[in-house]
Protein backbone atom coordinates (compact mmCIF):
# COMPACT_ATOMS: atom_id res chain seq x y z
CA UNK A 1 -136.08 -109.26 -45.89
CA UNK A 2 -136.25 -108.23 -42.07
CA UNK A 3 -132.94 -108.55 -40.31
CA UNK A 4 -133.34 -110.12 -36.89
CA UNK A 5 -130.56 -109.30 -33.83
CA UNK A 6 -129.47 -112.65 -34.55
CA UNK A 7 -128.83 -111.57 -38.28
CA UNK A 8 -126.83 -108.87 -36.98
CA UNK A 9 -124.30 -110.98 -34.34
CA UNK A 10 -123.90 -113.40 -37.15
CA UNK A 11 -122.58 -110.91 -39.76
CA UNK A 12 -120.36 -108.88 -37.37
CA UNK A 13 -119.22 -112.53 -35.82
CA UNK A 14 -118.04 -113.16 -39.49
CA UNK A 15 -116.45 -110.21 -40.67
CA UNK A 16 -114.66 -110.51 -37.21
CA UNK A 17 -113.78 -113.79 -38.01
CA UNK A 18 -112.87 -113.26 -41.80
CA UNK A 19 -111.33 -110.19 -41.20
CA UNK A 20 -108.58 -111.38 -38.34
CA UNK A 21 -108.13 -114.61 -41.20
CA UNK A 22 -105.23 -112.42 -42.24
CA UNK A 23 -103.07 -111.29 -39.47
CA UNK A 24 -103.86 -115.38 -38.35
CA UNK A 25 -101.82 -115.97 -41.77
CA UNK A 26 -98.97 -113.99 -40.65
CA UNK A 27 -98.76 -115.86 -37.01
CA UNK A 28 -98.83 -119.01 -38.97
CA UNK A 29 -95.97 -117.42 -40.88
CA UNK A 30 -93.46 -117.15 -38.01
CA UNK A 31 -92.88 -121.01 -37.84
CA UNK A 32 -93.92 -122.62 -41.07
CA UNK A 33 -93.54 -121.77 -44.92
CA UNK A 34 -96.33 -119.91 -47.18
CA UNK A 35 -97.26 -123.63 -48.55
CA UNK A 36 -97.29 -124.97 -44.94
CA UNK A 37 -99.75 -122.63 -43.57
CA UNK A 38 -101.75 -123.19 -46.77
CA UNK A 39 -101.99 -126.95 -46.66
CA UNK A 40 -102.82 -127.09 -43.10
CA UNK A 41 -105.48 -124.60 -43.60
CA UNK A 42 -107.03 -126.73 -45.99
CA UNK A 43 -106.52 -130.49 -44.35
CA UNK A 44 -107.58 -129.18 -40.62
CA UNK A 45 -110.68 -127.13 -42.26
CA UNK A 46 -111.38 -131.06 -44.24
CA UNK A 47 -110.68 -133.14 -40.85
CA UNK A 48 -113.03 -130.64 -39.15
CA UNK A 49 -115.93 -130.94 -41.55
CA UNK A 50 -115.05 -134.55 -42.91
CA UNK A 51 -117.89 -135.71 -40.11
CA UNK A 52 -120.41 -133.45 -41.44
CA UNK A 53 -120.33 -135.45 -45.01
CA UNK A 54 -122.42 -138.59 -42.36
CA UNK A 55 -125.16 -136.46 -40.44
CA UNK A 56 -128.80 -136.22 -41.60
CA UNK A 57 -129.86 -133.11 -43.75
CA UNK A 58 -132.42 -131.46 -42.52
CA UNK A 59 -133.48 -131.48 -39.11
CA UNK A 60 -135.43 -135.17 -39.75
CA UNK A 61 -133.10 -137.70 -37.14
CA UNK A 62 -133.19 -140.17 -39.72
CA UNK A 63 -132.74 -137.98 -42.93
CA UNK A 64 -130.57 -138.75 -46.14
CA UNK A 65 -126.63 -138.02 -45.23
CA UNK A 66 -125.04 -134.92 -47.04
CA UNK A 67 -122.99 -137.36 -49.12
CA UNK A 68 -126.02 -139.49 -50.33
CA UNK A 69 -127.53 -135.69 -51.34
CA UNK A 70 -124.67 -135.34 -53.58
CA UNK A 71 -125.29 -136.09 -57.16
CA UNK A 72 -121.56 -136.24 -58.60
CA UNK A 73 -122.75 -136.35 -62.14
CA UNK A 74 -124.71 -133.27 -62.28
CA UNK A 75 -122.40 -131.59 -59.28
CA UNK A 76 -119.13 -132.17 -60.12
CA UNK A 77 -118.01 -129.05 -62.19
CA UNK A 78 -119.35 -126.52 -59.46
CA UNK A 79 -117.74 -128.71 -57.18
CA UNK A 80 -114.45 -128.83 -58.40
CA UNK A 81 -114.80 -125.17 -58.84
CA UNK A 82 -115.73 -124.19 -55.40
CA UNK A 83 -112.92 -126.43 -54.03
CA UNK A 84 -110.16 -125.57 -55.96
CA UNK A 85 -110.96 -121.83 -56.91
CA UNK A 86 -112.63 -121.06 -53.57
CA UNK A 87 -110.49 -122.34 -51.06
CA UNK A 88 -107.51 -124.15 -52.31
CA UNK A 89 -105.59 -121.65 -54.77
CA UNK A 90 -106.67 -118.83 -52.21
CA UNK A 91 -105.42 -120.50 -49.63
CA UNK A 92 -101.57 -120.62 -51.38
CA UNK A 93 -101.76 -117.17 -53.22
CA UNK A 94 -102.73 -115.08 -49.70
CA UNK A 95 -100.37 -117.32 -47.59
CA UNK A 96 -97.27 -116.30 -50.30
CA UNK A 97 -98.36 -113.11 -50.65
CA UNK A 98 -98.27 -111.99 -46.91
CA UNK A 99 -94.49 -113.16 -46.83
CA UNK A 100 -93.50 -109.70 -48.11
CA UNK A 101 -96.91 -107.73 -47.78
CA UNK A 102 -99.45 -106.88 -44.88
CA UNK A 103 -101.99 -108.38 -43.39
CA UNK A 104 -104.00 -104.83 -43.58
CA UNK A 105 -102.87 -104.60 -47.15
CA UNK A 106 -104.46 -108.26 -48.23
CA UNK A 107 -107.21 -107.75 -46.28
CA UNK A 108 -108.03 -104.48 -48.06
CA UNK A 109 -107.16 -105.56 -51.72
CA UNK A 110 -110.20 -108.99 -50.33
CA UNK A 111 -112.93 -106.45 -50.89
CA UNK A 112 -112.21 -106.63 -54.60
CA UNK A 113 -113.88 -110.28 -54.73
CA UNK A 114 -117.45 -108.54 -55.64
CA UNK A 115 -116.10 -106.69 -58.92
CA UNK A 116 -114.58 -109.74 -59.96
CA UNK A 117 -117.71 -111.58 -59.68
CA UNK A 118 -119.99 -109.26 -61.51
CA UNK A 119 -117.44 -108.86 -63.96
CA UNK A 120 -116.31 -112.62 -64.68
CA UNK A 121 -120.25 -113.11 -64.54
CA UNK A 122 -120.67 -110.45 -67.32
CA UNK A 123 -118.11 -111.63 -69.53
CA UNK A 124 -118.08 -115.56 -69.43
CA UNK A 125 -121.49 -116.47 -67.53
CA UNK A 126 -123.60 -113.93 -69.20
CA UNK A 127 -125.04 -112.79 -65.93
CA UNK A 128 -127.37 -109.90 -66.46
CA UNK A 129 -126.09 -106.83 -64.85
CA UNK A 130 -127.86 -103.36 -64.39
CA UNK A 131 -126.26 -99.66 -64.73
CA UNK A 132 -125.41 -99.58 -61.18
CA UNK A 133 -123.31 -102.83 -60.90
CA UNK A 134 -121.24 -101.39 -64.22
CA UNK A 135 -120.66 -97.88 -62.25
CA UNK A 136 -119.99 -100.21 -59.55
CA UNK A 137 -117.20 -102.16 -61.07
CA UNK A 138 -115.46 -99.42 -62.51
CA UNK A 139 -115.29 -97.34 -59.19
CA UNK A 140 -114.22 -100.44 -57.85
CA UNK A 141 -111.61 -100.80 -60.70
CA UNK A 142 -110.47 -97.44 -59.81
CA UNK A 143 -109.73 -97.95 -56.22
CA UNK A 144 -107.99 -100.82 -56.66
CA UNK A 145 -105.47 -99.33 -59.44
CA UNK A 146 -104.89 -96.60 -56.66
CA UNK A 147 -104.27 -99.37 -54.06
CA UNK A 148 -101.91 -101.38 -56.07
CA UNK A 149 -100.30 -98.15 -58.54
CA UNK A 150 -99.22 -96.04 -54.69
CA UNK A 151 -99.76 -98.49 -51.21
CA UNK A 152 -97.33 -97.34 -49.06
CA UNK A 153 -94.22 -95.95 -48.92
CA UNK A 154 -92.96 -98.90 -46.81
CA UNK A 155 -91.22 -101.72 -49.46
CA UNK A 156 -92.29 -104.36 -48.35
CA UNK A 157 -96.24 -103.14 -48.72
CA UNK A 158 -95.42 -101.68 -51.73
CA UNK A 159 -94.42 -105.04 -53.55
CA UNK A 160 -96.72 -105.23 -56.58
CA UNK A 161 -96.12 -108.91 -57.35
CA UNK A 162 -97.12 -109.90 -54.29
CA UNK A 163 -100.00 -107.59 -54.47
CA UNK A 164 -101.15 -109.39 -57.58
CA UNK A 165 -101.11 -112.50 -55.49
CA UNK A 166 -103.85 -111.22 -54.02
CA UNK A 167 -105.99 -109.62 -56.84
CA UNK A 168 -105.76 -113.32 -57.94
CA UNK A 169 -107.23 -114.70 -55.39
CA UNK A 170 -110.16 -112.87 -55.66
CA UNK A 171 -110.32 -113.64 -59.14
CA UNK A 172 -110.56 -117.25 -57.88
CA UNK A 173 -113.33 -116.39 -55.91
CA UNK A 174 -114.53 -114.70 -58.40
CA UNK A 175 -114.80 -118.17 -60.57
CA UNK A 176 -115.99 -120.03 -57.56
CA UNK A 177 -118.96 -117.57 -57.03
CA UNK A 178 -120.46 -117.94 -60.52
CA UNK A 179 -119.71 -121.90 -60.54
CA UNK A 180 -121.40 -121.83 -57.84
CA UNK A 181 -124.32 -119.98 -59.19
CA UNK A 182 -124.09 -121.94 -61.97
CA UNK A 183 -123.84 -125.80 -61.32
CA UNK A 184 -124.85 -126.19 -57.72
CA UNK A 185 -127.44 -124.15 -57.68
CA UNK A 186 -129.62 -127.13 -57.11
CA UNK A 187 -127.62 -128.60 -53.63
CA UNK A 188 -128.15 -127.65 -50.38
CA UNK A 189 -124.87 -124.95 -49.59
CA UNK A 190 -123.41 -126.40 -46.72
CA UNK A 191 -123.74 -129.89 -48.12
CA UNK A 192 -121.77 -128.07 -51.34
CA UNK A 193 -118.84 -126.80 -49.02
CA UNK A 194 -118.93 -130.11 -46.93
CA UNK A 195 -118.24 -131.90 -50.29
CA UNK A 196 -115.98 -129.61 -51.82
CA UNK A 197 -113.52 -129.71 -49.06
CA UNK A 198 -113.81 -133.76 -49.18
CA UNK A 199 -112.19 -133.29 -52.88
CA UNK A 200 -109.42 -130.67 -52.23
CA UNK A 201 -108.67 -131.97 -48.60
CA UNK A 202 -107.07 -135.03 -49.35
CA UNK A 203 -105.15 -133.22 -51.72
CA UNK A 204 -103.79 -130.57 -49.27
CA UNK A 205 -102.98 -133.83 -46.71
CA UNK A 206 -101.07 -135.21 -49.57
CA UNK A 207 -98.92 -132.44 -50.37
CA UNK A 208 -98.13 -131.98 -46.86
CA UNK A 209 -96.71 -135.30 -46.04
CA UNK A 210 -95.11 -135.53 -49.64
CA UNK A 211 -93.23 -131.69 -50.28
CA UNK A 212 -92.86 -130.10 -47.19
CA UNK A 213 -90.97 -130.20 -44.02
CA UNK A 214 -94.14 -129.31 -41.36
CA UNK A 215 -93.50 -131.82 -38.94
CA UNK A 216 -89.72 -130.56 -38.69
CA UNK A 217 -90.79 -126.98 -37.95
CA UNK A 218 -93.38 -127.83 -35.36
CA UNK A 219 -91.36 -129.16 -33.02
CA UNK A 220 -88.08 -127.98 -34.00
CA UNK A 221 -89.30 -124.00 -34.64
CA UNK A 222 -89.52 -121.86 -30.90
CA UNK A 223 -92.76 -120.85 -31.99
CA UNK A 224 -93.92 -123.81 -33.87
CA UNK A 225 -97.04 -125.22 -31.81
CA UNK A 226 -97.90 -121.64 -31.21
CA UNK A 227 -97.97 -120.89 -34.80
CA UNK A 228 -99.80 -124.53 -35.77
CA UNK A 229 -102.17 -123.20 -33.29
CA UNK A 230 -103.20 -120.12 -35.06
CA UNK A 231 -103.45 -122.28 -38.02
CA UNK A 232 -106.10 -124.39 -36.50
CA UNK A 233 -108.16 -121.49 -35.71
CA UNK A 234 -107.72 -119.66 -39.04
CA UNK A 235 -109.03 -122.99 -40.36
CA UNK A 236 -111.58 -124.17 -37.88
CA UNK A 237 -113.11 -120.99 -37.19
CA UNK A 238 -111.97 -119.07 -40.45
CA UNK A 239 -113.19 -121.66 -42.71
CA UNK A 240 -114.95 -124.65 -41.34
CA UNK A 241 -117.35 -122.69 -38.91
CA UNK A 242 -117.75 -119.35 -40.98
CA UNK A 243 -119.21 -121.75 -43.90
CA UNK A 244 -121.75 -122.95 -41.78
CA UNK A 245 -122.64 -119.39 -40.54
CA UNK A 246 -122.64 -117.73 -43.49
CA UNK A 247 -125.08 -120.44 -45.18
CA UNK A 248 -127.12 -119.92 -42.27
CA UNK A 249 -127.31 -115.95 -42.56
CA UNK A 250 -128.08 -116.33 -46.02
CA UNK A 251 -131.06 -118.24 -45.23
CA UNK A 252 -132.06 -115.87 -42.16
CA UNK A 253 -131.55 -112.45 -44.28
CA UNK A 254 -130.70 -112.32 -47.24
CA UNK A 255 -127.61 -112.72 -49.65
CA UNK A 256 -127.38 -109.13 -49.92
CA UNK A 257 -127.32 -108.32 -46.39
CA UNK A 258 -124.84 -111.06 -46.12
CA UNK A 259 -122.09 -109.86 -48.71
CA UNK A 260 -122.39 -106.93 -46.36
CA UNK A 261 -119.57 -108.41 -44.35
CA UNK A 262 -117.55 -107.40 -47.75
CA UNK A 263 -117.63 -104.03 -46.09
CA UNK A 264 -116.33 -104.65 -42.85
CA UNK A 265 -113.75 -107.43 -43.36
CA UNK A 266 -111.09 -104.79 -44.84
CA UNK A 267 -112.09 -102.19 -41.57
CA UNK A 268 -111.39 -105.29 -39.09
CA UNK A 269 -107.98 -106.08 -41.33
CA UNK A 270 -106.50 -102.99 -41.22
CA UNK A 271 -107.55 -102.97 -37.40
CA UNK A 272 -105.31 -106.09 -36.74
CA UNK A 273 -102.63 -104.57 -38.89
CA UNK A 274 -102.60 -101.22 -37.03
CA UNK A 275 -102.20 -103.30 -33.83
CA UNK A 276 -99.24 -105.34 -35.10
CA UNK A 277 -97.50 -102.54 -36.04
CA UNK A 278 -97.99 -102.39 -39.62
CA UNK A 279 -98.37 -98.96 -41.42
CA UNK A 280 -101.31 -98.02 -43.23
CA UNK A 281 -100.82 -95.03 -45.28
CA UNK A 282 -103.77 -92.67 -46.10
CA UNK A 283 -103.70 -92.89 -49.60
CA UNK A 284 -104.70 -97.03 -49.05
CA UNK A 285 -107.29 -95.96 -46.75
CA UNK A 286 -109.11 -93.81 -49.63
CA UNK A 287 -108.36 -96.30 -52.23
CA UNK A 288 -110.12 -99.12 -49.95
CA UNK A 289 -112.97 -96.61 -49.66
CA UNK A 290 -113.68 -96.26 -53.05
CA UNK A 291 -113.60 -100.12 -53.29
CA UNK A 292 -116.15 -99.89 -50.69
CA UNK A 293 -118.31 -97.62 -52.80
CA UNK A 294 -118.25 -99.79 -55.71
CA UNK A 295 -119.40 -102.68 -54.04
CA UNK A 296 -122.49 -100.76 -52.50
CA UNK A 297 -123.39 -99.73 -55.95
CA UNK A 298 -122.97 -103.41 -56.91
CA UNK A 299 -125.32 -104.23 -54.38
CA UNK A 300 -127.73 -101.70 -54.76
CA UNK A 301 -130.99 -102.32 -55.86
């Protein structure tokens, strides 16, 4: 499929985008708690897109609603799956796990999301897979046990629980990829995010008013509406708006060319890391390479 210059601003607007999500995470950080920043993620991202659930698919003026497109019988599973393994787990495991590691760190152990999919896929969905994507995996596999076995020589990067955090967050992605694949393969994909988020937001609003202390730290934290901010733009622009631009490049060029932003979302990470000071040693720069490499031989052809 031909790649237009359109194509190309809208996957290097993304990986921008989804690669700053986690130094965003870490601004949130400075005024609320790991669950804070994670709930409001989640409710702003569902406030945001909550209007979306009443406009016409299609480009018809008078079309049927996204909602009214939404068969909950059939959809439900891949729903619940894309909700709660794609965005609301994720949201609390990378928010907890960048209270003691890096923003460059998570953003390099993301790129593992593609092995977990092809393997999960493998083993449970019984997605066919060729020689490459098995090479692929394994190089992956590789990479990552260098990532998480050495990191850096700085503690708090080095914390392998927290590291694990992460890994299982792209497990959850993992699951939400094949549900996906599996049970809303039929639905339009932005009406599938638009209703997924209208089953796991009310949830995150919930938990907010009902275990933590948000409204405290915004006004009473120095940095509080600074940090809520950040939050709003991780989730606005970081979730609500990359969903709709992603489904769009998808349509314009290609799923392939679009999990190229897999590639560049670790490069922008470390990026933002380097400029907040972090250290990135050069040992997690190879072993995010070789990630790399495994997830071009997944996606060769």
């Amino acid at each position: 499929m031909k790649q237009s210059s359109l194509s190309w601003i809208t996957l290097i607007a993304l990986s921008l985008v989804w690669g700053s999500s986690f130094i965003l995470m870490k601004e949130g950080l400075k005024a609320f708690s790991s669950d804070e920043v994670a709930a409001l993620r989640i409710a702003i991202a569902f406030l945001f897109l909550l209007p979306f659930l009443f406009t016409p698919l299609g480009k018809k003026p008078y079309g049927v609603k996204h909602y009214a497109n939404i068969n909950f019988k059939e959809n439900w599973r891949g729903l619940i799956l894309m909700g709660v393994f794609g965005n609301l787990i994720p949201a609390f495991l990378f928010t907890e796990a960048e209270t003691q590691i890096s923003s460059s760190l998570t953003g390099m152990l993301n790129a593992l999301t593609p092995l977990f999919t092809i393997l999960l896929g493998m083993l449970i969905f019984k997605t066919s897979v060729n020689k490459f994507q098995l090479i692929g995996v394994l190089v992956g596999l590789v990479g990552a046990i260098a990532l998480l076995g050495f990191g850096n020589s700085n503690e708090q990067s080095s914390n392998k629980y927290y590291s694990l955090l992460v890994v299982g967050a792209t497990f959850c992605y993992a699951i939400s990829v094949n549900g996906i694949k599996k049970y809303l393969s039929g639905l339009n994909s932005f009406t599938a995010a638009v209703g997924s988020f209208a089953i796991i937001g009310p949830i995150a609003i919930a938990y907010l008013f009902a275990n933590t202390h948000f409204q405290e730290h915004l006004s009473a934290q120095p940095q509080g509406f600074k940090a809520f901010g950040f939050i709003c733009i991780l989730a606005i622009f970081g979730t609500s708006l990359s969903i709709i631009a992603f489904n769009t490049l998808i349509k314009q060029a290609g799923a392939v060319f679009a999990s190229s932003c897999t590639y560049l979302i670790p490069i922008v990470a470390i990026g933002w890391g380097v400029l907040a000071g972090e250290t990135v040693s050069m040992i997690q720069l190879l072993s995010v390479a070789i990630i790399i490499l495994g997830v071009w031989l997944i996606n060769k052809k």
